[in-house]
C-alpha atoms as a PDB file:
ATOM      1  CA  UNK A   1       0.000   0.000   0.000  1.00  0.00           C
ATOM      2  CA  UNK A   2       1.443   3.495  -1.555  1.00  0.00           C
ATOM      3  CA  UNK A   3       1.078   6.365   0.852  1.00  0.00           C
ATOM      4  CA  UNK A   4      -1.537   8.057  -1.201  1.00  0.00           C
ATOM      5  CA  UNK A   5      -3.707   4.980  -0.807  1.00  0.00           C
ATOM      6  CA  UNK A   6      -3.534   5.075   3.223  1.00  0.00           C
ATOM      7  CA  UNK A   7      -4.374   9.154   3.413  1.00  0.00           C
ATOM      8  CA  UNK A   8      -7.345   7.628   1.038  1.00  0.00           C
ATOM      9  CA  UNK A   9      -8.267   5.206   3.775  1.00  0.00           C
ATOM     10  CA  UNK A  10      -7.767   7.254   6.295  1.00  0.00           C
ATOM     11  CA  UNK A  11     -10.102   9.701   4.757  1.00  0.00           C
ATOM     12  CA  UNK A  12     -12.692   7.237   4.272  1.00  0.00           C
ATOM     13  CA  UNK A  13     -12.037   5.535   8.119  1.00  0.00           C
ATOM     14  CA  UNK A  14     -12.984   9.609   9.421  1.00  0.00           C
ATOM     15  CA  UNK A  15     -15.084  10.438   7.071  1.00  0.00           C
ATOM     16  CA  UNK A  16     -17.548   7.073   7.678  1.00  0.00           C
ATOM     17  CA  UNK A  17     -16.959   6.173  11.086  1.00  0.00           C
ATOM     18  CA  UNK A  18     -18.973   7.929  12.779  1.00  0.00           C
ATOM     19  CA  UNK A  19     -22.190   8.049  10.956  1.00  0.00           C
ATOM     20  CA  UNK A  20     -24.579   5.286  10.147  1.00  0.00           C
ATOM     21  CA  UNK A  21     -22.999   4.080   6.710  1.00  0.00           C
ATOM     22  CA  UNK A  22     -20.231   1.548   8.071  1.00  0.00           C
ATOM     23  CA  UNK A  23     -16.768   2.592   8.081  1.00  0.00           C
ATOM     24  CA  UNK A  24     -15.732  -0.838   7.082  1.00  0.00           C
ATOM     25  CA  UNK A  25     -17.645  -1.108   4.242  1.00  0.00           C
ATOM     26  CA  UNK A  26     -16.246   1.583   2.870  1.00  0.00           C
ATOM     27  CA  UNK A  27     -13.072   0.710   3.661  1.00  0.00           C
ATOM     28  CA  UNK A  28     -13.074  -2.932   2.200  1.00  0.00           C
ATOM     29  CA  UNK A  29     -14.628  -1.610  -1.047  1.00  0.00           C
ATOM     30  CA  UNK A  30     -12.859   1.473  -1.276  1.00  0.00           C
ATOM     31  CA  UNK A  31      -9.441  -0.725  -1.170  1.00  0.00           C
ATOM     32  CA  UNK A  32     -10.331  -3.214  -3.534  1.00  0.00           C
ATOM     33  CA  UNK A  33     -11.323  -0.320  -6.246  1.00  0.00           C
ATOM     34  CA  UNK A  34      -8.257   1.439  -5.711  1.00  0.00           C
ATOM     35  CA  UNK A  35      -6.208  -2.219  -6.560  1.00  0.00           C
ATOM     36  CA  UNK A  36      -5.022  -2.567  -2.633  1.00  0.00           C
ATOM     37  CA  UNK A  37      -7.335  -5.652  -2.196  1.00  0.00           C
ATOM     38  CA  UNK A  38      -8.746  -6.397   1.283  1.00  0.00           C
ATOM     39  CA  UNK A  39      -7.149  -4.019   3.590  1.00  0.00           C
ATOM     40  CA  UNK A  40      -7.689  -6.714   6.405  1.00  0.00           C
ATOM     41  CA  UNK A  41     -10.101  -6.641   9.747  1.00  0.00           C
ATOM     42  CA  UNK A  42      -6.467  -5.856  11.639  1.00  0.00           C
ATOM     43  CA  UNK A  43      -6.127  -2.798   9.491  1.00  0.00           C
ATOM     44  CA  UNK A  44      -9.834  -1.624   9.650  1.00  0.00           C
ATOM     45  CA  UNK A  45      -9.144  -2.253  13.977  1.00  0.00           C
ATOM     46  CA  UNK A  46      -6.315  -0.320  14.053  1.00  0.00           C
ATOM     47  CA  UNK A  47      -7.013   2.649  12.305  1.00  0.00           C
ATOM     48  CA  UNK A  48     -10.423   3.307  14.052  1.00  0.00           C
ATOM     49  CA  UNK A  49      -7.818   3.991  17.314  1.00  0.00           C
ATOM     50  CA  UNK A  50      -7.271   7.617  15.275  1.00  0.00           C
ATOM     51  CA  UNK A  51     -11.086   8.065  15.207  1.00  0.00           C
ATOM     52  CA  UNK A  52     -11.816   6.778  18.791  1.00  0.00           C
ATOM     53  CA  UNK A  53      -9.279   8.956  19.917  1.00  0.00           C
ATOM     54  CA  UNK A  54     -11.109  12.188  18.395  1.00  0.00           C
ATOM     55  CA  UNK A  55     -13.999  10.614  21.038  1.00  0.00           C
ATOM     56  CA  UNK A  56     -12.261  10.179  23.369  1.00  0.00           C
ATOM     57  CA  UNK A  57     -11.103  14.030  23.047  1.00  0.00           C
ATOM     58  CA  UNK A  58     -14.438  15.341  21.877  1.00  0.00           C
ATOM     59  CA  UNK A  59     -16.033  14.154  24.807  1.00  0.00           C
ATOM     60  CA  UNK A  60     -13.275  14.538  27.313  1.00  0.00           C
ATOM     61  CA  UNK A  61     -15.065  16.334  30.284  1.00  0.00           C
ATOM     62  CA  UNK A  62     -17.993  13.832  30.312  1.00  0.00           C
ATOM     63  CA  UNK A  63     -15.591  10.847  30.018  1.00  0.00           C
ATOM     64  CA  UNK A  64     -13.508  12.572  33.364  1.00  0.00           C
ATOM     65  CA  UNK A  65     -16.775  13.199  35.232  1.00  0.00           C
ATOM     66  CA  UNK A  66     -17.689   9.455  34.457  1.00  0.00           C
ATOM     67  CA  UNK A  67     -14.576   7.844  35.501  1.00  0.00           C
ATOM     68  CA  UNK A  68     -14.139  10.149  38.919  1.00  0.00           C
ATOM     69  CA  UNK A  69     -17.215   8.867  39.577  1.00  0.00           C
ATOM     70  CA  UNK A  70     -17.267   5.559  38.720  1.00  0.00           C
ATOM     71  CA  UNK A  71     -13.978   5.032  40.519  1.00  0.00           C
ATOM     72  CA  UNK A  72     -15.584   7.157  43.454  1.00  0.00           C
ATOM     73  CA  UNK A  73     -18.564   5.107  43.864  1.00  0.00           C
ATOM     74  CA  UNK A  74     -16.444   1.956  43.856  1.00  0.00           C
ATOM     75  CA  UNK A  75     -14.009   2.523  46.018  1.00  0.00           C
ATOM     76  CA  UNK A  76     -17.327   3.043  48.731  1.00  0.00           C
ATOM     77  CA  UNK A  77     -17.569   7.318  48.209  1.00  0.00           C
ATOM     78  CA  UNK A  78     -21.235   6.543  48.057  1.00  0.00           C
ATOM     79  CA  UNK A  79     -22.019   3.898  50.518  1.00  0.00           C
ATOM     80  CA  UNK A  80     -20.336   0.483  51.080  1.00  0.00           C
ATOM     81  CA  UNK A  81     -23.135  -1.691  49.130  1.00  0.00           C
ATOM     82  CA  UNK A  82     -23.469  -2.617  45.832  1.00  0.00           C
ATOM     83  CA  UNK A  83     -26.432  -0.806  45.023  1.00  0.00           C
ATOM     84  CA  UNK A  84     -24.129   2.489  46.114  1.00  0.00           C
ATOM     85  CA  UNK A  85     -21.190   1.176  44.478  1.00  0.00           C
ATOM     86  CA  UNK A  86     -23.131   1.023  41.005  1.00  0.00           C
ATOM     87  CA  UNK A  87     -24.389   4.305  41.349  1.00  0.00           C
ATOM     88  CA  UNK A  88     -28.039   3.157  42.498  1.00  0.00           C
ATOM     89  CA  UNK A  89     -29.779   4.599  45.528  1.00  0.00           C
ATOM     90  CA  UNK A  90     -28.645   2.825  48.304  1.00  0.00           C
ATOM     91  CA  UNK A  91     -31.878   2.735  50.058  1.00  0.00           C
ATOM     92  CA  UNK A  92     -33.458   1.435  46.547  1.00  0.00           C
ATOM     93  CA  UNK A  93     -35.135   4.179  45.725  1.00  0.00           C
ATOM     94  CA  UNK A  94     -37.427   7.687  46.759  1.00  0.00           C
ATOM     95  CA  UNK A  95     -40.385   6.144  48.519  1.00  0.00           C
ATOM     96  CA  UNK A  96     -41.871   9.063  46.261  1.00  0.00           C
ATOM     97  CA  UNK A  97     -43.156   6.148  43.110  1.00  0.00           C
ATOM     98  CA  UNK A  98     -43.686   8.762  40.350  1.00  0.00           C
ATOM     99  CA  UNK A  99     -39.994   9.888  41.468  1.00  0.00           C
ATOM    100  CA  UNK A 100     -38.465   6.878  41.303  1.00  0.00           C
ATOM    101  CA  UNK A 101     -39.656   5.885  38.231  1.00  0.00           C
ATOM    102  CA  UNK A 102     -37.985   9.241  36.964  1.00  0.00           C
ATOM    103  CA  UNK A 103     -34.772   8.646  38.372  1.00  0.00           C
ATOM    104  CA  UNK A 104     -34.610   4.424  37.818  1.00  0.00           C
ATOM    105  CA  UNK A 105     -33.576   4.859  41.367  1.00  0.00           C
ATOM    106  CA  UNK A 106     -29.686   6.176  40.395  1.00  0.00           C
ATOM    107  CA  UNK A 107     -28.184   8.122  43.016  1.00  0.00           C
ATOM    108  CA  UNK A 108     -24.814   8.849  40.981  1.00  0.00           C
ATOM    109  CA  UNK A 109     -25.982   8.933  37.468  1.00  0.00           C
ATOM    110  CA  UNK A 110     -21.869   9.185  36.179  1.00  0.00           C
ATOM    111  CA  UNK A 111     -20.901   6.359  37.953  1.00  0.00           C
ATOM    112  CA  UNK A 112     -24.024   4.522  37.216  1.00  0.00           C
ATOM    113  CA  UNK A 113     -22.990   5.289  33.156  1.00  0.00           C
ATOM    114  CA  UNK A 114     -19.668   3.906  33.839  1.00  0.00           C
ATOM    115  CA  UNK A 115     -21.252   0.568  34.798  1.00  0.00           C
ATOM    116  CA  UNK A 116     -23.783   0.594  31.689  1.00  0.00           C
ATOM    117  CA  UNK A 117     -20.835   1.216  29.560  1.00  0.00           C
ATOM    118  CA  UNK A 118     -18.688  -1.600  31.209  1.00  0.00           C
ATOM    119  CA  UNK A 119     -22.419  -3.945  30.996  1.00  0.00           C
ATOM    120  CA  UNK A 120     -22.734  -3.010  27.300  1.00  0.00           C
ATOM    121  CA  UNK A 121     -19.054  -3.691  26.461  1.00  0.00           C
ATOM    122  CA  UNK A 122     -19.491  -7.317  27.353  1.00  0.00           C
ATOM    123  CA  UNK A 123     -21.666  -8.762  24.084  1.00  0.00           C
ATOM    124  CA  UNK A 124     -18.972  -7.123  21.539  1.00  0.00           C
ATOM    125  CA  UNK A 125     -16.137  -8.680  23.445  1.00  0.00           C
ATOM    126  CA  UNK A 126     -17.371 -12.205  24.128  1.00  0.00           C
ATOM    127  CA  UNK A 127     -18.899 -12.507  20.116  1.00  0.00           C
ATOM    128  CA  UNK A 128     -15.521 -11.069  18.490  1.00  0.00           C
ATOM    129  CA  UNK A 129     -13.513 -13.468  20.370  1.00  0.00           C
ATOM    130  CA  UNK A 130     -15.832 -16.557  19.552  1.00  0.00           C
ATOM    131  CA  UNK A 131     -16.429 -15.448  16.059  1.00  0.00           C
ATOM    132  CA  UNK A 132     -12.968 -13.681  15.457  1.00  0.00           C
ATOM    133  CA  UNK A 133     -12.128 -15.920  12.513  1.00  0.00           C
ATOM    134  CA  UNK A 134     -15.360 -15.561  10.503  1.00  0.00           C
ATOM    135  CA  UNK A 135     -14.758 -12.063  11.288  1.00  0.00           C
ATOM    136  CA  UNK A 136     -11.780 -11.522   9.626  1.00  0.00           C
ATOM    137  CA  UNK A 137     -12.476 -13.721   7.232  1.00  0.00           C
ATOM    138  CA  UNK A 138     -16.077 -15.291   5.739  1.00  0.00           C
ATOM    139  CA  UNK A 139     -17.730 -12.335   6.971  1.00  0.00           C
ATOM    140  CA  UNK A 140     -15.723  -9.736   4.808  1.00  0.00           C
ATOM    141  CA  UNK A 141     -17.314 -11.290   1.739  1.00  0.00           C
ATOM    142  CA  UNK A 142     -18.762  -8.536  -0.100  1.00  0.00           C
ATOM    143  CA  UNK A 143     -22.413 -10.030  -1.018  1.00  0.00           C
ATOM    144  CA  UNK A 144     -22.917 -10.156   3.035  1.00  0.00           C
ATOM    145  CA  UNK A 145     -21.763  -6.534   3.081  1.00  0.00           C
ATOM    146  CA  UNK A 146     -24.287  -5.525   0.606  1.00  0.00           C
ATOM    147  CA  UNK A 147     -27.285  -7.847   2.336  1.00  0.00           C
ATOM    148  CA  UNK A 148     -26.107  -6.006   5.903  1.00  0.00           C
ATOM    149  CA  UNK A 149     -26.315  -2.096   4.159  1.00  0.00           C
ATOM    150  CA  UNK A 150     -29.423  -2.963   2.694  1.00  0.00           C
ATOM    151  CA  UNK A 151     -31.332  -4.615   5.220  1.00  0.00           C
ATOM    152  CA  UNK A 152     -29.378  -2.645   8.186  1.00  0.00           C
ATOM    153  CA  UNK A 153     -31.046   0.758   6.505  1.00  0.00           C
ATOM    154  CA  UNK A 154     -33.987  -0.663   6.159  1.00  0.00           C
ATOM    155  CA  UNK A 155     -34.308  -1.012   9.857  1.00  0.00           C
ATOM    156  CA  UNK A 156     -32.813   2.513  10.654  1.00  0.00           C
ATOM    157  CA  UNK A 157     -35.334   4.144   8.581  1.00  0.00           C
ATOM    158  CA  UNK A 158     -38.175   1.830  10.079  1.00  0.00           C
ATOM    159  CA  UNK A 159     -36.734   3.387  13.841  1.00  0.00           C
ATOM    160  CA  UNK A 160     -36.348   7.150  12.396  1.00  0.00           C
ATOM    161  CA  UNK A 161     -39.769   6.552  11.247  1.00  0.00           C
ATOM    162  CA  UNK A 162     -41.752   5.301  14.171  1.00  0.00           C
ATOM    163  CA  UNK A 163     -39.436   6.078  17.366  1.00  0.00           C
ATOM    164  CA  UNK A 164     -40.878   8.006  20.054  1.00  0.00           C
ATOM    165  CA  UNK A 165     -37.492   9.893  21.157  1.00  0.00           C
ATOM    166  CA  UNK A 166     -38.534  10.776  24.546  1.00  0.00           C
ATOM    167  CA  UNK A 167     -35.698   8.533  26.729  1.00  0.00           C
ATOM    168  CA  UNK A 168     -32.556  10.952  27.575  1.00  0.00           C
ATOM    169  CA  UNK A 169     -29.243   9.422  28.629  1.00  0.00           C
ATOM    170  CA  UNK A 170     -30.338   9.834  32.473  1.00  0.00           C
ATOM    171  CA  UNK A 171     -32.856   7.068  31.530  1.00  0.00           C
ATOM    172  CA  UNK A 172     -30.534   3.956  30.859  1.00  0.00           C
ATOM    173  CA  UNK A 173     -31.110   0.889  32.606  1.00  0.00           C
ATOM    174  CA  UNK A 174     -28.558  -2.540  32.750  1.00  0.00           C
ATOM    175  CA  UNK A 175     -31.628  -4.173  29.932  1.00  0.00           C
ATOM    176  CA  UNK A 176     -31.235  -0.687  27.371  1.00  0.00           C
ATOM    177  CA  UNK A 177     -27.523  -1.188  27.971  1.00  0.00           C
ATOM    178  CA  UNK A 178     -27.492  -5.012  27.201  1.00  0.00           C
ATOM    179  CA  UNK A 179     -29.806  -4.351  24.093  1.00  0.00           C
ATOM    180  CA  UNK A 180     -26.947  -1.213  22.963  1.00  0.00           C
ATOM    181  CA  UNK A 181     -24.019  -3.634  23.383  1.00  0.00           C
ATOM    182  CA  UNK A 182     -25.964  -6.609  21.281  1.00  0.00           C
ATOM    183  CA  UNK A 183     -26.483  -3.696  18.718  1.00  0.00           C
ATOM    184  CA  UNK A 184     -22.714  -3.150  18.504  1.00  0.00           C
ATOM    185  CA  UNK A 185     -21.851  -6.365  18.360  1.00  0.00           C
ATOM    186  CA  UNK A 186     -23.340  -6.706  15.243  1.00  0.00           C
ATOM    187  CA  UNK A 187     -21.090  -4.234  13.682  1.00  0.00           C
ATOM    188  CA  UNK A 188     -18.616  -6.644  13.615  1.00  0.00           C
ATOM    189  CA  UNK A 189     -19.857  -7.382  10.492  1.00  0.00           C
ATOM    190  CA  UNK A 190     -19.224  -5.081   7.520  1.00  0.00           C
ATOM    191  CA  UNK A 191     -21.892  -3.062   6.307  1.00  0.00           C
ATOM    192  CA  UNK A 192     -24.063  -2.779   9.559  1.00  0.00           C
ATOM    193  CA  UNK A 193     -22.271   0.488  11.064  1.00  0.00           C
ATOM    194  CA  UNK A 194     -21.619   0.685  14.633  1.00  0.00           C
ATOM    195  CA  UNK A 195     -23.286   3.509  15.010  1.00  0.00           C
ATOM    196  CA  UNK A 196     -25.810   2.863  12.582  1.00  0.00           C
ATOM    197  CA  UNK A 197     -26.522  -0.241  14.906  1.00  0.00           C
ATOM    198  CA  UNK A 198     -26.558   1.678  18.367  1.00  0.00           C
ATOM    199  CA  UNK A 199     -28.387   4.210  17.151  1.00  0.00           C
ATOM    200  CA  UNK A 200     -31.203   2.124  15.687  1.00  0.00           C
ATOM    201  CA  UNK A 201     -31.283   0.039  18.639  1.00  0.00           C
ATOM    202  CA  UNK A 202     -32.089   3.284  21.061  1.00  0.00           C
ATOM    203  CA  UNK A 203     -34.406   4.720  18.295  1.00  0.00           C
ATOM    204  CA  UNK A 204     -36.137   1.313  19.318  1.00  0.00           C
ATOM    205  CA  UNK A 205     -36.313   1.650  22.880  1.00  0.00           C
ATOM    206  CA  UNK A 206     -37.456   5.339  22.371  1.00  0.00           C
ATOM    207  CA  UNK A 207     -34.418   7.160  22.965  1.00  0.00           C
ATOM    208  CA  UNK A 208     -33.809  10.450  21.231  1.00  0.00           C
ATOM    209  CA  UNK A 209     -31.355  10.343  18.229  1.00  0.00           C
ATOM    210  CA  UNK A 210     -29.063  12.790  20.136  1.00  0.00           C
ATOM    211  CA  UNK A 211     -28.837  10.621  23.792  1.00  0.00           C
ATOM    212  CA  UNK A 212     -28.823   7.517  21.039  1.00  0.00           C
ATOM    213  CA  UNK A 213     -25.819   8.910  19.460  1.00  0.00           C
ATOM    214  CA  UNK A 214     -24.087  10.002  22.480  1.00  0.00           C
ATOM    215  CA  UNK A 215     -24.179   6.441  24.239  1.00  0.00           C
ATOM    216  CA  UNK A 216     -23.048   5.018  21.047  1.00  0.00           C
ATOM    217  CA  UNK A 217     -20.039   7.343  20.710  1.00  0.00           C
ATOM    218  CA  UNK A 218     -19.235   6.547  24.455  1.00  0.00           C
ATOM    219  CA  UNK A 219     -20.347   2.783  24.521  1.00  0.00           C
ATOM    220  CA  UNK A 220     -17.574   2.455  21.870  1.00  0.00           C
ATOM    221  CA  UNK A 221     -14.485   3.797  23.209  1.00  0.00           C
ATOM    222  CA  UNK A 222     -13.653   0.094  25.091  1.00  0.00           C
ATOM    223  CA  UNK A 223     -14.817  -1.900  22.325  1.00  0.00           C
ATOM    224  CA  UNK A 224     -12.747   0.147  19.552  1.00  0.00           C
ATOM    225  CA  UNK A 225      -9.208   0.500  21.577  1.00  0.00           C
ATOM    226  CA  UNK A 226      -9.726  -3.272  22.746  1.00  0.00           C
ATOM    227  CA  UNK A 227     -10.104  -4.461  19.266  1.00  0.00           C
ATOM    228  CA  UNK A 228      -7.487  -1.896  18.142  1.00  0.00           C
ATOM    229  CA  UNK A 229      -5.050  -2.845  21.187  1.00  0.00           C
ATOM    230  CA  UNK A 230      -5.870  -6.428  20.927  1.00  0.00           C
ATOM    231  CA  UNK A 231      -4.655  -6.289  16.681  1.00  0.00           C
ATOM    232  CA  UNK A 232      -1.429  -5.182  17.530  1.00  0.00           C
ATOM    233  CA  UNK A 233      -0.608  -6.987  20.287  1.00  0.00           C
ATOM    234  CA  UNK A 234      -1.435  -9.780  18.065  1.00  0.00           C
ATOM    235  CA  UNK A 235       0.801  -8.328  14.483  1.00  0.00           C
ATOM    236  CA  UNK A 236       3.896  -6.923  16.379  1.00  0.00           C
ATOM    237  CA  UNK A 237       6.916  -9.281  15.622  1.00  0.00           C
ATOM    238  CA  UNK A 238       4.771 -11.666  13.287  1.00  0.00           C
ATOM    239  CA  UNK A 239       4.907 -11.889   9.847  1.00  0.00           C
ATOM    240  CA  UNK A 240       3.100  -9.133   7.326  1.00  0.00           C
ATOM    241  CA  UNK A 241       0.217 -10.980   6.029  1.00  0.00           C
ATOM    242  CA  UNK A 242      -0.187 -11.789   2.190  1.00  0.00           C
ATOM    243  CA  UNK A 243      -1.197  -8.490   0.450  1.00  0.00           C
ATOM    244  CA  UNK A 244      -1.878  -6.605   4.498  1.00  0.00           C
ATOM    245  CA  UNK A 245      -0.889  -2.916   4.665  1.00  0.00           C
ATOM    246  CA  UNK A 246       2.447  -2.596   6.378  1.00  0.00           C
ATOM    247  CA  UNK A 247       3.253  -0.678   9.765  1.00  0.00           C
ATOM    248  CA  UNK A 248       3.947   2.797   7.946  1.00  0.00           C
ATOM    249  CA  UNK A 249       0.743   2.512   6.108  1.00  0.00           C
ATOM    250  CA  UNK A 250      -1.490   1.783   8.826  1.00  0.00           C
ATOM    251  CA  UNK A 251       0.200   4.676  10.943  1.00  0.00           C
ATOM    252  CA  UNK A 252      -0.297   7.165   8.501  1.00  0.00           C
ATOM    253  CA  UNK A 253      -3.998   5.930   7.890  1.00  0.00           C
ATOM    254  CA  UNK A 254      -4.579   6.136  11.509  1.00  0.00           C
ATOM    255  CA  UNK A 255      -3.598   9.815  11.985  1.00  0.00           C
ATOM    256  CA  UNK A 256      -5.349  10.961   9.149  1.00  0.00           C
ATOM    257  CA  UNK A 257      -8.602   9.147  10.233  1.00  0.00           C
ATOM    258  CA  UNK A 258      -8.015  10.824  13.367  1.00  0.00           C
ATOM    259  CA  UNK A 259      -8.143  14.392  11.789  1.00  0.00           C
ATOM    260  CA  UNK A 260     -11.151  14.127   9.637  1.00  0.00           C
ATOM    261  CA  UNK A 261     -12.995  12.077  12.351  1.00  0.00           C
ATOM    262  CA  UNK A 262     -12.753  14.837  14.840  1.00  0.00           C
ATOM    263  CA  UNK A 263     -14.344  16.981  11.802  1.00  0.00           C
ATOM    264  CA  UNK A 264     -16.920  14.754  11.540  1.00  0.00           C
ATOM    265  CA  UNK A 265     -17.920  13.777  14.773  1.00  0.00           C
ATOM    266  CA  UNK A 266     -19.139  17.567  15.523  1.00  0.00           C
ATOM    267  CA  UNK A 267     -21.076  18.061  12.066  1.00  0.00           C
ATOM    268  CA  UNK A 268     -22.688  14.471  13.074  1.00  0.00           C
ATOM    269  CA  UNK A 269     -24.137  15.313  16.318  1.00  0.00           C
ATOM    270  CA  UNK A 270     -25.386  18.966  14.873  1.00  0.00           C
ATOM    271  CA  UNK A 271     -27.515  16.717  12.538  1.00  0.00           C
ATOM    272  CA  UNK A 272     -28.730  14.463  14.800  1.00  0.00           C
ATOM    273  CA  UNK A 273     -30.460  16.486  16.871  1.00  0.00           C
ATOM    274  CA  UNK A 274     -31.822  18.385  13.972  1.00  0.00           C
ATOM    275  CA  UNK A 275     -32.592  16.171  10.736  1.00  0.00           C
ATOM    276  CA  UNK A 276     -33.414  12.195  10.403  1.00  0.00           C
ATOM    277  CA  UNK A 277     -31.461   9.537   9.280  1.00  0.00           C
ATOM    278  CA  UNK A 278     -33.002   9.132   5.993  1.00  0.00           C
ATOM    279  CA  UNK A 279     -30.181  10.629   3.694  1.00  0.00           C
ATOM    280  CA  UNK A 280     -28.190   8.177   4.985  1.00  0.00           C
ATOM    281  CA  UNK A 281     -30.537   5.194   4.496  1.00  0.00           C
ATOM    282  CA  UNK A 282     -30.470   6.355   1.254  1.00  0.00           C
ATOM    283  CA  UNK A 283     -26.955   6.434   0.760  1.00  0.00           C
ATOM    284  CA  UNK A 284     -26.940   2.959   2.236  1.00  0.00           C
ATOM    285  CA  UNK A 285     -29.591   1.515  -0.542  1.00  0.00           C
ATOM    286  CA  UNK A 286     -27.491   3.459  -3.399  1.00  0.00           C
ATOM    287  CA  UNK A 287     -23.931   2.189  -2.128  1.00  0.00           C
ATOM    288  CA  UNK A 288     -25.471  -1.595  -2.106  1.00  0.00           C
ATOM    289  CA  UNK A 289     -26.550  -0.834  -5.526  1.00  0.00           C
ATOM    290  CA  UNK A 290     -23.283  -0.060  -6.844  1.00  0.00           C
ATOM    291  CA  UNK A 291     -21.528  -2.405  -5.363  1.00  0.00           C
ATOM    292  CA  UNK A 292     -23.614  -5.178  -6.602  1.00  0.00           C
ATOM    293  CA  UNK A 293     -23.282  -4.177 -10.010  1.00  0.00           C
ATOM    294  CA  UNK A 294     -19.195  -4.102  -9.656  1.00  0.00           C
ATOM    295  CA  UNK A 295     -19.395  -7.116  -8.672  1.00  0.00           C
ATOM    296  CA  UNK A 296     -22.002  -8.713 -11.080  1.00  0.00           C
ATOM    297  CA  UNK A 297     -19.262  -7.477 -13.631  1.00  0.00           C
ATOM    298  CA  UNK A 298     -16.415  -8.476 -12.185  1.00  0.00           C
ATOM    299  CA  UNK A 299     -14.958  -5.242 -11.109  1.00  0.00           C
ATOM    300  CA  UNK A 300     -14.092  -6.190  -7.998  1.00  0.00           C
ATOM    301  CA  UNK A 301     -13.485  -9.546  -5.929  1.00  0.00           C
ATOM    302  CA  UNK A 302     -16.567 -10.446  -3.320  1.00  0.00           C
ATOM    303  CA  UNK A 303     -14.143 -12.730  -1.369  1.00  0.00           C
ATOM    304  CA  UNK A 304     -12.023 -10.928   1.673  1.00  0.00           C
ATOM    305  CA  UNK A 305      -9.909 -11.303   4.220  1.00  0.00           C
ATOM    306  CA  UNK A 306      -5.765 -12.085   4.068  1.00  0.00           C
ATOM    307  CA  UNK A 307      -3.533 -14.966   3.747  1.00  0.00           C
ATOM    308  CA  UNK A 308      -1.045 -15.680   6.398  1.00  0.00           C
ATOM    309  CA  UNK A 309       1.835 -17.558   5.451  1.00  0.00           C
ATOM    310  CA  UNK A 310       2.050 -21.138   6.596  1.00  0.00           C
ATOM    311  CA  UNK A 311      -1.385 -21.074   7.312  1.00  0.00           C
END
């Protein structure tokens, strides 16, 4: 890979990450047009560190108050119980019912997020690990990419469409958090969008597209820089893969997807909380379209994924 073609996937990585398209579709088409084949599942891990990181700084003083206070409530800040230590009302609750059911009975609403975040963290982690293989391989197979950005916008615009949008953040609960993290998980496949998948699951359960979006951004910051972490871990000191980008490549992708993700992250969340998702349901239904028709005619491969020598 030719250092113009990694500021092109860069691009693409920040440009698509964040919103409800996929970032790895793009990425696996977008490299097999520009003749780089199948950039890999490691590459696609490791440069959405760069956009995770322009999270992680975008929402800095929320991630700080959440920490603090998860740590705080831990440690026994809030009372020596569990219910304390996860945030909760240690006495389970006002005695006040309409008050309680306003509140879900959190005490420490930060620290309580730090636990849904943890809770929702767990279906990404345990799937990627048992499915890891099909993952970065089988899965990458473009026909499954086009089924998952056609029938994945479907659904989207089915939520824009009939959600209610009246749950805020402050209303998570350990079952909304489960439900998120199953939604993630299924961006492990490309063409469903990680966000796209988040957000569609909290359209669902009637949150707004802004608290939606928010959770998702947050809910993702452990999944990305585990998958990201866990990649190199796994590629430092072992052989370059068949036709895999090398370490100067991926570097240089990964900065410039941190750039244009920053961008991109702040235009996003402007439109949320203004405009629907259809435009990019759209987009979804006209990217399958194209896609299928390069490869009806051959224009590019629909098999992924890398060969590792020896294997």
């Amino acid at each position: 890979m030719t250092a113009w073609e990694a500021i092109l996937l860069g691009l693409v990585q920040g440009l698509t990450e964040f919103l409800p398209i996929s970032s790895s579709a793009h990425l696996r088409i977008v490299s097999e047009l520009i003749g780089a084949g199948d950039a890999g599942a490691a590459f696609t891990a490791i440069t959405q560190l760069g956009t995770e990181t322009a999270v992680i700084i975008y929402y800095r003083t929320k991630i700080g108050q959440v920490l603090v206070a998860w740590w705080r409530a831990l440690r026994g800040a809030n009372g020596t119980g569990w219910r304390a230590r996860a945030g909760l009302d240690p006495a389970g609750g006002s005695t006040d019912v309409r008050h309680r059911r306003a509140t879900m009975g959190i005490a420490d609403p930060d620290a309580a997020m730090g636990w849904y975040i943890i809770l929702g963290s767990i279906p990404i982690v345990v799937l990627g690990l048992l499915f890891e293989d099909a993952i970065e391989t089988s899965l990458r197979n473009l026909w499954i990419t086009v089924t998952m950005l056609t029938v994945f916008g479907a659904i989207l615009l089915w939520a824009d469409r009939t959600a209610r949008q009246q749950r805020v953040l402050s209303d998570l609960a350990p079952r909304s958090a489960i439900t998120f993290g199953f939604a993630q998980a299924l961006a492990l496949i490309p063409g469903v969008s990680r966000s796209g998948g988040t957000i569609t699951a909290g359209l669902f359960m009637g949150f707004t597209r802004g608290a939606a979006a928010d959770y998702s951004f947050l809910l993702a910051i452990p999944a990305v820089f585990g998958s990201g972490m866990y990649q190199l871990l796994k590629t430092v000191g072992e052989p370059i893969p068949e036709g895999a980008p090398g370490w100067g490549a991926t570097i240089l992708a990964t900065i410039v997807a941190f750039a244009v993700g920053y961008v991109v992250i702040v235009a996003f969340l402007k439109i949320v909380h203004k405009y629907s998702f259809r435009p990019f349901v759209y987009y979804r239904f006209a990217l399958a379209a194209v896609v299928v028709v390069l490869l009806l005619t051959n224009t590019i491969p629909a098999e992924g994924g890398l060969v590792v020598p020896g294997s």
